[in-house]
Every structure is written in C-alpha cells, then in structure tokens.
Protein backbone atom coordinates (compact mmCIF):
# COMPACT_ATOMS: atom_id res chain seq x y z
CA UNK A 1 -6.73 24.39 -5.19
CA UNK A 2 -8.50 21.37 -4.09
CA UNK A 3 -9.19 20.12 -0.51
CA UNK A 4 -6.14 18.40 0.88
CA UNK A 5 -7.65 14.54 1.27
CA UNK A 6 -7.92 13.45 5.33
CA UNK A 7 -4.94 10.97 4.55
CA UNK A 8 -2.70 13.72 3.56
CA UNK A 9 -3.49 16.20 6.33
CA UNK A 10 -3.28 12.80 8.61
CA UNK A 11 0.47 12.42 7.95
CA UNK A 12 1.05 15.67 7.85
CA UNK A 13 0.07 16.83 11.63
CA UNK A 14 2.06 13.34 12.26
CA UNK A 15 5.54 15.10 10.75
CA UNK A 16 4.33 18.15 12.82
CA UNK A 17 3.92 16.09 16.13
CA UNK A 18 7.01 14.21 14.95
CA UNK A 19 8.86 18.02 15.10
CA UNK A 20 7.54 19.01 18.03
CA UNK A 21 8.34 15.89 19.98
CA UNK A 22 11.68 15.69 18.32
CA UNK A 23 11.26 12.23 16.98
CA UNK A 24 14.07 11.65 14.51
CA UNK A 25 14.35 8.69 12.78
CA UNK A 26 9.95 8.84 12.88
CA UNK A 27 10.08 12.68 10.68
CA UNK A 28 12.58 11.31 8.39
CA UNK A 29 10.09 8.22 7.35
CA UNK A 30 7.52 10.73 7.15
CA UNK A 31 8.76 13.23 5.59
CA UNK A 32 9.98 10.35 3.10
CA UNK A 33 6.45 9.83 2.15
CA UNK A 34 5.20 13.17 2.26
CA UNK A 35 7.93 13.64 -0.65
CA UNK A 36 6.79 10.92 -2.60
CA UNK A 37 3.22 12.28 -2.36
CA UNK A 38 4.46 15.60 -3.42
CA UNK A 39 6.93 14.64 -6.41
CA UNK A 40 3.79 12.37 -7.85
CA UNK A 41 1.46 15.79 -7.31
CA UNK A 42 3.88 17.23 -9.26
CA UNK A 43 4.20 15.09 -12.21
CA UNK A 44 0.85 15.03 -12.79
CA UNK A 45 0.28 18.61 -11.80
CA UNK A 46 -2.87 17.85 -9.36
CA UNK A 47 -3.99 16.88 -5.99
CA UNK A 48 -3.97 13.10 -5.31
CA UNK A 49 -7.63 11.60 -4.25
CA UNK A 50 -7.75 9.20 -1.38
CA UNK A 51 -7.81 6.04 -3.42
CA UNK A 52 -4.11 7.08 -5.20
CA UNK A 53 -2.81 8.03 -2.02
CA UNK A 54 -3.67 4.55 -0.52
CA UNK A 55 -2.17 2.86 -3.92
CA UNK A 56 1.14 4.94 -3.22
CA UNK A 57 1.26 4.26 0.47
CA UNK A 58 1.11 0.14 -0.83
CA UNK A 59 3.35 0.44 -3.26
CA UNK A 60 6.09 2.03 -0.84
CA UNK A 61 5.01 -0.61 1.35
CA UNK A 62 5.96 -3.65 -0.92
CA UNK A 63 9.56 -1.68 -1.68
CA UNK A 64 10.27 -1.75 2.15
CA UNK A 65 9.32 -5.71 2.32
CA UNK A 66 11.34 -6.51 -0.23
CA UNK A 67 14.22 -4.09 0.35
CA UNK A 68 14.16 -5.99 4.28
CA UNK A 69 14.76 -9.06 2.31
CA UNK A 70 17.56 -8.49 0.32
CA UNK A 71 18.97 -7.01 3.33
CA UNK A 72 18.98 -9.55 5.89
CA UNK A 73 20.13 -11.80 2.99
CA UNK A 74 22.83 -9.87 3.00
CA UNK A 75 23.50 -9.33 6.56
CA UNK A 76 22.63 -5.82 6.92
CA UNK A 77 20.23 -5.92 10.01
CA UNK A 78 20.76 -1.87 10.18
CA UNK A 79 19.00 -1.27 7.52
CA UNK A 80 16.90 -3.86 7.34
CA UNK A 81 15.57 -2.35 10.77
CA UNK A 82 15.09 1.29 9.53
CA UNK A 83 13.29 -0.53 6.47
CA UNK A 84 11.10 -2.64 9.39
CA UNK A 85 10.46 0.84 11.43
CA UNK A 86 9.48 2.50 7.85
CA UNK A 87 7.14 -0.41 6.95
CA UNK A 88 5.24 -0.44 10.25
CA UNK A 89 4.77 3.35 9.75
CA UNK A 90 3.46 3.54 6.36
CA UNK A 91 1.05 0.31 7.11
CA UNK A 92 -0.52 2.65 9.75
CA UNK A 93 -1.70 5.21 7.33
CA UNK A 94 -3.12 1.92 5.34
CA UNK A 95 -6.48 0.84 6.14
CA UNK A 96 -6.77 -2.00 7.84
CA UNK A 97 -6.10 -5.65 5.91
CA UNK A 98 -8.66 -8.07 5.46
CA UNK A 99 -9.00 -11.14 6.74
CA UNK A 100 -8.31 -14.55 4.94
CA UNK A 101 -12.40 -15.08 5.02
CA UNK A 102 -13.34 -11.61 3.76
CA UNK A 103 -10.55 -11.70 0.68
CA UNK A 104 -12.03 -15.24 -0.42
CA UNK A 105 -15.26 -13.90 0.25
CA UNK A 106 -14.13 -10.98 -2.28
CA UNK A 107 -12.71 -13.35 -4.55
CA UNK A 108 -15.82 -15.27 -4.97
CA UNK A 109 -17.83 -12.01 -5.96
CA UNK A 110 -15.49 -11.11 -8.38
CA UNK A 111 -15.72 -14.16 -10.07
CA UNK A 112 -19.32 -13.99 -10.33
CA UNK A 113 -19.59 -10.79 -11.25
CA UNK A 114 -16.86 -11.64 -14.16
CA UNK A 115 -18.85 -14.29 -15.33
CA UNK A 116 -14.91 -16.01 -15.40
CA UNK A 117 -14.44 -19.33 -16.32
CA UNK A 118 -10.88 -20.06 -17.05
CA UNK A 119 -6.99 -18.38 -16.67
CA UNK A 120 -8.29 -15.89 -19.75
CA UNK A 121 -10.41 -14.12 -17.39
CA UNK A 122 -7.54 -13.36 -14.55
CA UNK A 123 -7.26 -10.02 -15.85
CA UNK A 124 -11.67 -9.08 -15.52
CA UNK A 125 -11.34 -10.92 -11.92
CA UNK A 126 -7.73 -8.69 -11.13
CA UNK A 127 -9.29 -5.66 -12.66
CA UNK A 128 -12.42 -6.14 -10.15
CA UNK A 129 -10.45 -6.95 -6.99
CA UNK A 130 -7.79 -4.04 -7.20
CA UNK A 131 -9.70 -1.34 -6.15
CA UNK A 132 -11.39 -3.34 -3.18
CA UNK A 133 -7.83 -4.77 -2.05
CA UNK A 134 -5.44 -1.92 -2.75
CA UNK A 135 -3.65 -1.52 0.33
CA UNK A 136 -5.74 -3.86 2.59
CA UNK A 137 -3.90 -7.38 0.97
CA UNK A 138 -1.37 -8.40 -0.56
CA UNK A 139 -2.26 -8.38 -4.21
CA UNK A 140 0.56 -10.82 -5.43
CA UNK A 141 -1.05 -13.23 -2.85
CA UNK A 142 -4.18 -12.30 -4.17
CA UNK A 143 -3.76 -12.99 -7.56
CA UNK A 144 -2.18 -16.42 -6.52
CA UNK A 145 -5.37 -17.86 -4.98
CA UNK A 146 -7.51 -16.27 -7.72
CA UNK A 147 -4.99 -18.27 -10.68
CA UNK A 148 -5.54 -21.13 -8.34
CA UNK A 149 -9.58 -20.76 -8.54
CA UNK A 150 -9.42 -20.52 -12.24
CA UNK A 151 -7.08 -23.14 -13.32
C-alpha cells in the first residue's frame, strides 16, 4: 500500500483533533470529506496522489458555493451557514489562490505556449491552465477571461 499523501494525513489528524476537542459540527465536515476521498479510492481501487486530492477538495468546494446560493435564494440561512462553515473548511486544505496578476500572468503563458490564435484553441489554452489553477482559481472565471483573450 502506498504512502498516504501529506494532504490526506493533514485532514486526517484534523478529524482526530476535531475528536479530541469535541468539535461537532467541524468532524462532521471532515469526516464528510474524508468519505468522499475514501468512496473515490474505492472506485478506482488506489490511493489518490496530491494533485486528485486537490481537484476533489475544488470540486466539493464549487458544490458548497453553489448549494449557499440556491439556499439563501430560498431563504434557508441554516443551511446556507453549515454550507458557508463547510466551504471555509475545505478552502483551508486548498492551496492558496492566486492573485488577479499571477492568473493573467498564467494566462499569457498558456497562450504562448499554445501557439492559440482564435476561440478553436480554448480547449489547448484550458488544457494548459488546469493543472496550474486547480484549486487555486476559479476555473469558470478562468476560462471567461481566457474566451475573452481569444475572441
């Protein structure tokens, strides 16, 4: 069996501390995402690396923004703050997001390096910026400026 990654032993001492201090509502979020980590282990019967564990920890991110909009749409400020209190937890195991300067600065690159001229080459310029971005920006944002720079 592989080396757990430092991510996953990371959260995992957090549910621990979480036990021992008797921190609720803060082990249920984390146990939340040590389950996710777990049931996609599962299905694909190996160990995730770093880089997958980051892409999961964004992708449960962008659920909890958009389940705390439909919720204070519909007046359910409850859950909309246990949604808020998961959010802030999972964005601390994601490293840290880059600035407005350093994604236009990674933007740029990619476009370079793509050789990309028009809106046929979004995909070369996505497929380039994904793995720099992942977890660090929003990628929907992202590709927004980057359809902007090629149309």
């Amino acid at each position: 069996m592989n080396q757990a990654t430092p991510l996953k032993e990371r959260i995992t001492a957090d549910m621990k501390s979480a036990m021992r201090a008797k921190e609720k509502q803060r082990l249920q979020a984390i146990r939340l995402i040590l389950a996710a980590i777990k049931q996609r282990e599962v299905d694909e019967r190996r160990e995730l690396e770093e880089a997958e564990l980051i892409a999961l920890l964004d992708k449960m991110a962008k659920q909890r923004r958009e389940s705390i909009e439909q919720y204070r749409d519909a007046d359910r400020s409850d859950l909309a703050e246990q949604e808020q209190f998961e959010l802030e937890l999972i964005q601390g195991y994601l490293p840290e997001a880059l600035g407005e300067e350093e994604i236009e600065a990674l933007i740029e690159e990619a476009i370079a390096t793509t050789g990309a001229t028009s809106m046929r080459d979004m995909g070369k310029v996505m497929g380039e910026l994904k793995p720099k971005l992942q977890g660090r920006a929003d990628l929907a944002a992202v590709s927004g400026k980057v359809k902007a720079r090629l149309s």
